[in-house]
PDB file of N, CA and C in Angstrom:
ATOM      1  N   UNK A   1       1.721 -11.479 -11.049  1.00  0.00           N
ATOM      2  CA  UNK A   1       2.119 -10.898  -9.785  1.00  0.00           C
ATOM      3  C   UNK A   1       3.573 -10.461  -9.866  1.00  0.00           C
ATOM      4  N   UNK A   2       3.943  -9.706  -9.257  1.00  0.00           N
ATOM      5  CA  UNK A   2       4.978  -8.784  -8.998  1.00  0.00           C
ATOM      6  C   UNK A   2       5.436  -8.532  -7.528  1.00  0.00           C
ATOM      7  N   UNK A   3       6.865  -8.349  -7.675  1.00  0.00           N
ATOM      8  CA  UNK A   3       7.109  -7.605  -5.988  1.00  0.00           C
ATOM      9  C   UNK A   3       7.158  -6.363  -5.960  1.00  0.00           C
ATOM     10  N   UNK A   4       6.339  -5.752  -5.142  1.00  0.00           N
ATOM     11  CA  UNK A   4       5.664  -4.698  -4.617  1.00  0.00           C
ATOM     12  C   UNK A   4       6.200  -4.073  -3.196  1.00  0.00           C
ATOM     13  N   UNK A   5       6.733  -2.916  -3.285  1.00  0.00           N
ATOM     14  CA  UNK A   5       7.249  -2.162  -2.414  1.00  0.00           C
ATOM     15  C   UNK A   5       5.908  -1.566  -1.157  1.00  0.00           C
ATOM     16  N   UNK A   6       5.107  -2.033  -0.228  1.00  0.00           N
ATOM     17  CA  UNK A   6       3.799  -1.799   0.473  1.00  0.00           C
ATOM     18  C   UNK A   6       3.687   0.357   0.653  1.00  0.00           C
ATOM     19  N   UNK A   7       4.884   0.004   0.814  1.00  0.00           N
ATOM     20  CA  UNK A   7       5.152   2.009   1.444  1.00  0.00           C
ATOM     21  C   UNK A   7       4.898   2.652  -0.039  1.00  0.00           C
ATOM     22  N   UNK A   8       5.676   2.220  -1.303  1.00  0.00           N
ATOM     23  CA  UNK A   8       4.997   2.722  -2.150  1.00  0.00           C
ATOM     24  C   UNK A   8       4.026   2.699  -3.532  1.00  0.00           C
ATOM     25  N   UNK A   9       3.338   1.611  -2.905  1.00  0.00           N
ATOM     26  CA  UNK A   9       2.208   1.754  -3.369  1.00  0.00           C
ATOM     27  C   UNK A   9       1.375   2.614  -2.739  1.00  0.00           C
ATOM     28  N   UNK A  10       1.362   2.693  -1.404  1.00  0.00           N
ATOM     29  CA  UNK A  10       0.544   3.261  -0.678  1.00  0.00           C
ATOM     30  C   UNK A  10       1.090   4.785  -1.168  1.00  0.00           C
ATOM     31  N   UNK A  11       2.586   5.139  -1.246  1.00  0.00           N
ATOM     32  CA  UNK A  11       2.188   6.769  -1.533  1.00  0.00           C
ATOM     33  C   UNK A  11       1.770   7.340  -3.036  1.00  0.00           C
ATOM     34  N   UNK A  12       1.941   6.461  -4.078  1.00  0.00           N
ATOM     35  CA  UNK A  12       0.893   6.346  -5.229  1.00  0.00           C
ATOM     36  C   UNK A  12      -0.349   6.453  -5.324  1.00  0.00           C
ATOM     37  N   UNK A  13      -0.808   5.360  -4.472  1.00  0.00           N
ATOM     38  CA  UNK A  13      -2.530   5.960  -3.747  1.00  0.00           C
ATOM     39  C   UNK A  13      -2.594   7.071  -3.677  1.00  0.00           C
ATOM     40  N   UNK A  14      -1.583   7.838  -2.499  1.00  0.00           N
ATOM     41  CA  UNK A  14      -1.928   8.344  -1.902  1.00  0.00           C
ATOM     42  C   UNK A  14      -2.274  10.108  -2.724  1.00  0.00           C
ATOM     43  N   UNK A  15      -1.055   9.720  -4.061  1.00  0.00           N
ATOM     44  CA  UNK A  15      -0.702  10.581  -4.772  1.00  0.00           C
ATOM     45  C   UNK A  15      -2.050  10.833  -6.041  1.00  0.00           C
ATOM     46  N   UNK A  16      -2.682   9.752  -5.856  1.00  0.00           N
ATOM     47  CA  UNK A  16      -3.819   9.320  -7.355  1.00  0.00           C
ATOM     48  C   UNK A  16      -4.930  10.072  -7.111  1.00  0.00           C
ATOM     49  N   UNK A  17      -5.127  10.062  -5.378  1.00  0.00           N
ATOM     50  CA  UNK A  17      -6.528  10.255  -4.951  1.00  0.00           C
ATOM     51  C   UNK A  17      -6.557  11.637  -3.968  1.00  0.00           C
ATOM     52  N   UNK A  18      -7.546  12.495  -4.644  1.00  0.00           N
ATOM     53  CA  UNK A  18      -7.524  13.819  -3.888  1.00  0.00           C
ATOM     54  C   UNK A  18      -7.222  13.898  -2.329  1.00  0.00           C
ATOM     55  N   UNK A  19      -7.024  14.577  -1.893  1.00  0.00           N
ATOM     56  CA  UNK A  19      -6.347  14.834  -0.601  1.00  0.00           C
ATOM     57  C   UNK A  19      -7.581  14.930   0.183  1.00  0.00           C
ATOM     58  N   UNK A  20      -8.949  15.667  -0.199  1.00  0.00           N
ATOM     59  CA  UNK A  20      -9.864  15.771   0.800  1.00  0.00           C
ATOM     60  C   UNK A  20     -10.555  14.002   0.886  1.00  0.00           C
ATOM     61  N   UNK A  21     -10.392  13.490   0.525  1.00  0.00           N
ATOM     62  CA  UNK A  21     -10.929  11.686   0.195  1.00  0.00           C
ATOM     63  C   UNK A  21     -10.091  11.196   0.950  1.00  0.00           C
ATOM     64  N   UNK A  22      -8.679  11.147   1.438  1.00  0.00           N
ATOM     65  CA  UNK A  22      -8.359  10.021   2.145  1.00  0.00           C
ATOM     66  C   UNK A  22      -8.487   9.839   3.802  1.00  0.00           C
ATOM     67  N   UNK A  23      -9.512  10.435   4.434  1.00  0.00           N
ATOM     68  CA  UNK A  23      -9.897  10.321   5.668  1.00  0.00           C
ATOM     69  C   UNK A  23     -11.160   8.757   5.352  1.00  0.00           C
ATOM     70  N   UNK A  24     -11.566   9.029   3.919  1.00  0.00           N
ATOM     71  CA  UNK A  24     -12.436   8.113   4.000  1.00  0.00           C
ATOM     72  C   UNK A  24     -12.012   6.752   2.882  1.00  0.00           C
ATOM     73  N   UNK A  25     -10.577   6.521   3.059  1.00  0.00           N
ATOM     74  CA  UNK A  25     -10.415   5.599   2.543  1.00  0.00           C
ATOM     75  C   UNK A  25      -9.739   4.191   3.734  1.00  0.00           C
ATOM     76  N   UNK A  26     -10.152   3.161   3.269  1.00  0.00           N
ATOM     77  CA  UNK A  26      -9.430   1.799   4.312  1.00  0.00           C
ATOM     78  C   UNK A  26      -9.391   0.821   3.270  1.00  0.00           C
ATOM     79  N   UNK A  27      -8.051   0.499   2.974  1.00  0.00           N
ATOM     80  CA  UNK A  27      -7.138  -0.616   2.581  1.00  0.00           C
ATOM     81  C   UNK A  27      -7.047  -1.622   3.452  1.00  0.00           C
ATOM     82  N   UNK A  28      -7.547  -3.002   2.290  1.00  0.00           N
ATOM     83  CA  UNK A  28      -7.618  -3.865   3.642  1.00  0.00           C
ATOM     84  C   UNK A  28      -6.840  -5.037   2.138  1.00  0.00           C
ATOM     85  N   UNK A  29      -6.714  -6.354   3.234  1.00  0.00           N
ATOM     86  CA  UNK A  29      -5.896  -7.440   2.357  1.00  0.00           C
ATOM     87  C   UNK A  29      -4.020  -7.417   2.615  1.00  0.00           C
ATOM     88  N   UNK A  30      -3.611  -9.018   1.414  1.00  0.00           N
ATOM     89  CA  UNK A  30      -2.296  -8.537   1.837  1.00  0.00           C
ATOM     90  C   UNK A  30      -1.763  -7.225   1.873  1.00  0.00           C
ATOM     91  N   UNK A  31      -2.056  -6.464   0.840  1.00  0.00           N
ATOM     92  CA  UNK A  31      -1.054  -5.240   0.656  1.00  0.00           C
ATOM     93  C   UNK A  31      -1.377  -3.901   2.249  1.00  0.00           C
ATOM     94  N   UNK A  32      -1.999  -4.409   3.059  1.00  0.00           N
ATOM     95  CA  UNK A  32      -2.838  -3.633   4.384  1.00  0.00           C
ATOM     96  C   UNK A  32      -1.508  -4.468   5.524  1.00  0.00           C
ATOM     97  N   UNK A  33      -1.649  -5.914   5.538  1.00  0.00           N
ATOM     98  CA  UNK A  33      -1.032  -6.816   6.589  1.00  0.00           C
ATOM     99  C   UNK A  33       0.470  -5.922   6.043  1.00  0.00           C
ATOM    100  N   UNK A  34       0.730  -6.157   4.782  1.00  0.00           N
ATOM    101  CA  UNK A  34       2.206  -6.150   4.285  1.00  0.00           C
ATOM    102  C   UNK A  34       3.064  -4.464   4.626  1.00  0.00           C
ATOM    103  N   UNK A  35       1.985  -3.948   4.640  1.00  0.00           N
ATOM    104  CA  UNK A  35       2.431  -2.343   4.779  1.00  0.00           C
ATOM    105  C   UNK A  35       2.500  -2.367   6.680  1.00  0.00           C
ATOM    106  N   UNK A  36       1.321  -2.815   7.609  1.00  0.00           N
ATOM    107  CA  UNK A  36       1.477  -2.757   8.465  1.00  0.00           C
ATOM    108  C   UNK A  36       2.619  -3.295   9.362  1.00  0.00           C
ATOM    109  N   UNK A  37       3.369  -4.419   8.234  1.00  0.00           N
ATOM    110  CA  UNK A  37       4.609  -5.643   9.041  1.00  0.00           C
ATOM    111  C   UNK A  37       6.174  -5.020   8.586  1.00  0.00           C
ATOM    112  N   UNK A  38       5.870  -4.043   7.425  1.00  0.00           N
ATOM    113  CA  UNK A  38       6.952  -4.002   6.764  1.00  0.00           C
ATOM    114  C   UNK A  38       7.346  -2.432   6.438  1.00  0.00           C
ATOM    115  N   UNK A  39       6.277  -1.468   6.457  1.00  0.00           N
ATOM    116  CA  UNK A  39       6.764  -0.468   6.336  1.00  0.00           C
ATOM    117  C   UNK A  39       7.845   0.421   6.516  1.00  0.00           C
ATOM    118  N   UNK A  40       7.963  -0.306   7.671  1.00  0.00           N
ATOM    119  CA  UNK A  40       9.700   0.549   8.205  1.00  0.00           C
ATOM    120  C   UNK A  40      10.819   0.252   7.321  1.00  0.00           C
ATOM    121  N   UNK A  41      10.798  -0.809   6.242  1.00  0.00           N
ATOM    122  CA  UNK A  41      11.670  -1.615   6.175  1.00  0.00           C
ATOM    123  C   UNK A  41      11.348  -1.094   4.535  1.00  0.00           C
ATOM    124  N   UNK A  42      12.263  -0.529   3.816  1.00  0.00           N
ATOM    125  CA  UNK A  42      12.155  -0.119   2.448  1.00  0.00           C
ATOM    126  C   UNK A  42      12.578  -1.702   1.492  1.00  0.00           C
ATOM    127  N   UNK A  43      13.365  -2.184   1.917  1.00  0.00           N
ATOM    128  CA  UNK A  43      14.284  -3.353   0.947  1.00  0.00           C
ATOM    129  C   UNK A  43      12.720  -4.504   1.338  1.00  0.00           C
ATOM    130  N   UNK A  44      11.940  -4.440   1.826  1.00  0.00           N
ATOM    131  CA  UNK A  44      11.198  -5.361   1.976  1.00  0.00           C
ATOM    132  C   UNK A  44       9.632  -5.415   0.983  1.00  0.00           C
ATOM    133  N   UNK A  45       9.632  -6.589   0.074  1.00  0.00           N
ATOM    134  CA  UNK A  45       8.418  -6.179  -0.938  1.00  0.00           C
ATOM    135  C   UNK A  45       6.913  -7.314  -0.510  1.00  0.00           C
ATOM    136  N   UNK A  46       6.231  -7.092  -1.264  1.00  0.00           N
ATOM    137  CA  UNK A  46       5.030  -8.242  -1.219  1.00  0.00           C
ATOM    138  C   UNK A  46       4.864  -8.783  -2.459  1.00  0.00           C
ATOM    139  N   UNK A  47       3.878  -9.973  -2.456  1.00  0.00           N
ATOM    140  CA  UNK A  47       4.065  -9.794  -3.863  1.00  0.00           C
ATOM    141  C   UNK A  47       2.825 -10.223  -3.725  1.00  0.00           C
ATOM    142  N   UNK A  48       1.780  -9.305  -4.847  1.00  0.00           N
ATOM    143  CA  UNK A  48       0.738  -9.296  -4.653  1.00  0.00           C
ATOM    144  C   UNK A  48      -0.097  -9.226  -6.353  1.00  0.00           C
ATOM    145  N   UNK A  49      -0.965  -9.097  -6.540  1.00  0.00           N
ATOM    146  CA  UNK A  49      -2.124  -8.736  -7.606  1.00  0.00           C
ATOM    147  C   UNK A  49      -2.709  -7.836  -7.830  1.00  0.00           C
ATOM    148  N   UNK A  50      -2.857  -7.528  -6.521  1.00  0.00           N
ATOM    149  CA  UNK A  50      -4.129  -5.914  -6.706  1.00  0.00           C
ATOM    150  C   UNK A  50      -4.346  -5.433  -5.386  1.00  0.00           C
ATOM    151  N   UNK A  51      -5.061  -4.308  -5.370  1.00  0.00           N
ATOM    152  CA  UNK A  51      -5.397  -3.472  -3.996  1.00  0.00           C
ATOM    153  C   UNK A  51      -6.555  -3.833  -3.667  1.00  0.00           C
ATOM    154  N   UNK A  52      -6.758  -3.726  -2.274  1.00  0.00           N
ATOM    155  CA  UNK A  52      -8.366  -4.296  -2.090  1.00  0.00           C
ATOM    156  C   UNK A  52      -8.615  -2.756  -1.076  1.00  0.00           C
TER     157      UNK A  52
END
Protein backbone atom coordinates (compact mmCIF):
# COMPACT_ATOMS: atom_id res chain seq x y z
CA UNK A 1 0.00 0.00 0.00
CA UNK A 2 0.85 3.45 -0.82
CA UNK A 3 -0.43 7.06 -0.30
CA UNK A 4 -2.67 7.89 -2.90
CA UNK A 5 -3.75 11.26 -4.01
CA UNK A 6 -8.13 10.26 -4.40
CA UNK A 7 -8.49 13.38 -7.13
CA UNK A 8 -5.77 11.76 -8.98
CA UNK A 9 -6.34 8.63 -9.31
CA UNK A 10 -9.62 9.36 -10.28
CA UNK A 11 -8.31 11.66 -13.24
CA UNK A 12 -6.07 8.64 -14.43
CA UNK A 13 -9.24 6.64 -14.59
CA UNK A 14 -10.59 9.03 -15.97
CA UNK A 15 -7.79 9.46 -18.56
CA UNK A 16 -7.43 5.27 -19.15
CA UNK A 17 -11.05 4.83 -20.01
CA UNK A 18 -12.83 6.12 -23.16
CA UNK A 19 -14.88 9.09 -22.68
CA UNK A 20 -18.17 7.53 -24.09
CA UNK A 21 -17.91 4.70 -20.91
CA UNK A 22 -17.79 6.92 -18.03
CA UNK A 23 -21.55 7.66 -17.61
CA UNK A 24 -21.50 3.97 -16.90
CA UNK A 25 -18.89 3.70 -14.52
CA UNK A 26 -19.36 3.73 -10.24
CA UNK A 27 -16.38 3.57 -7.95
CA UNK A 28 -17.20 2.37 -4.82
CA UNK A 29 -14.80 1.51 -1.52
CA UNK A 30 -12.15 3.51 0.34
CA UNK A 31 -10.80 5.24 -2.65
CA UNK A 32 -15.00 6.45 -3.41
CA UNK A 33 -15.39 7.57 0.69
CA UNK A 34 -11.70 9.14 0.29
CA UNK A 35 -12.34 11.17 -2.92
CA UNK A 36 -15.82 12.12 -1.63
CA UNK A 37 -14.15 13.56 2.06
CA UNK A 38 -11.10 14.87 0.52
CA UNK A 39 -11.22 16.01 -2.86
CA UNK A 40 -11.09 19.59 -2.32
CA UNK A 41 -8.09 19.15 -0.45
CA UNK A 42 -4.96 18.27 -2.86
CA UNK A 43 -2.18 17.76 0.18
CA UNK A 44 -4.63 15.10 1.43
CA UNK A 45 -3.85 11.19 0.42
CA UNK A 46 -5.42 7.62 1.21
CA UNK A 47 -3.71 4.91 1.48
CA UNK A 48 -5.09 2.21 -0.19
CA UNK A 49 -4.46 -1.19 -2.47
CA UNK A 50 -6.64 -1.06 -5.31
CA UNK A 51 -9.80 0.37 -7.00
CA UNK A 52 -13.00 -1.26 -6.50
Amino acid sequence: MKDLSPKKIFQEVAEAVPRRYHNNIVIVGSLAAAYHFLHHDEGQAVRTKDID
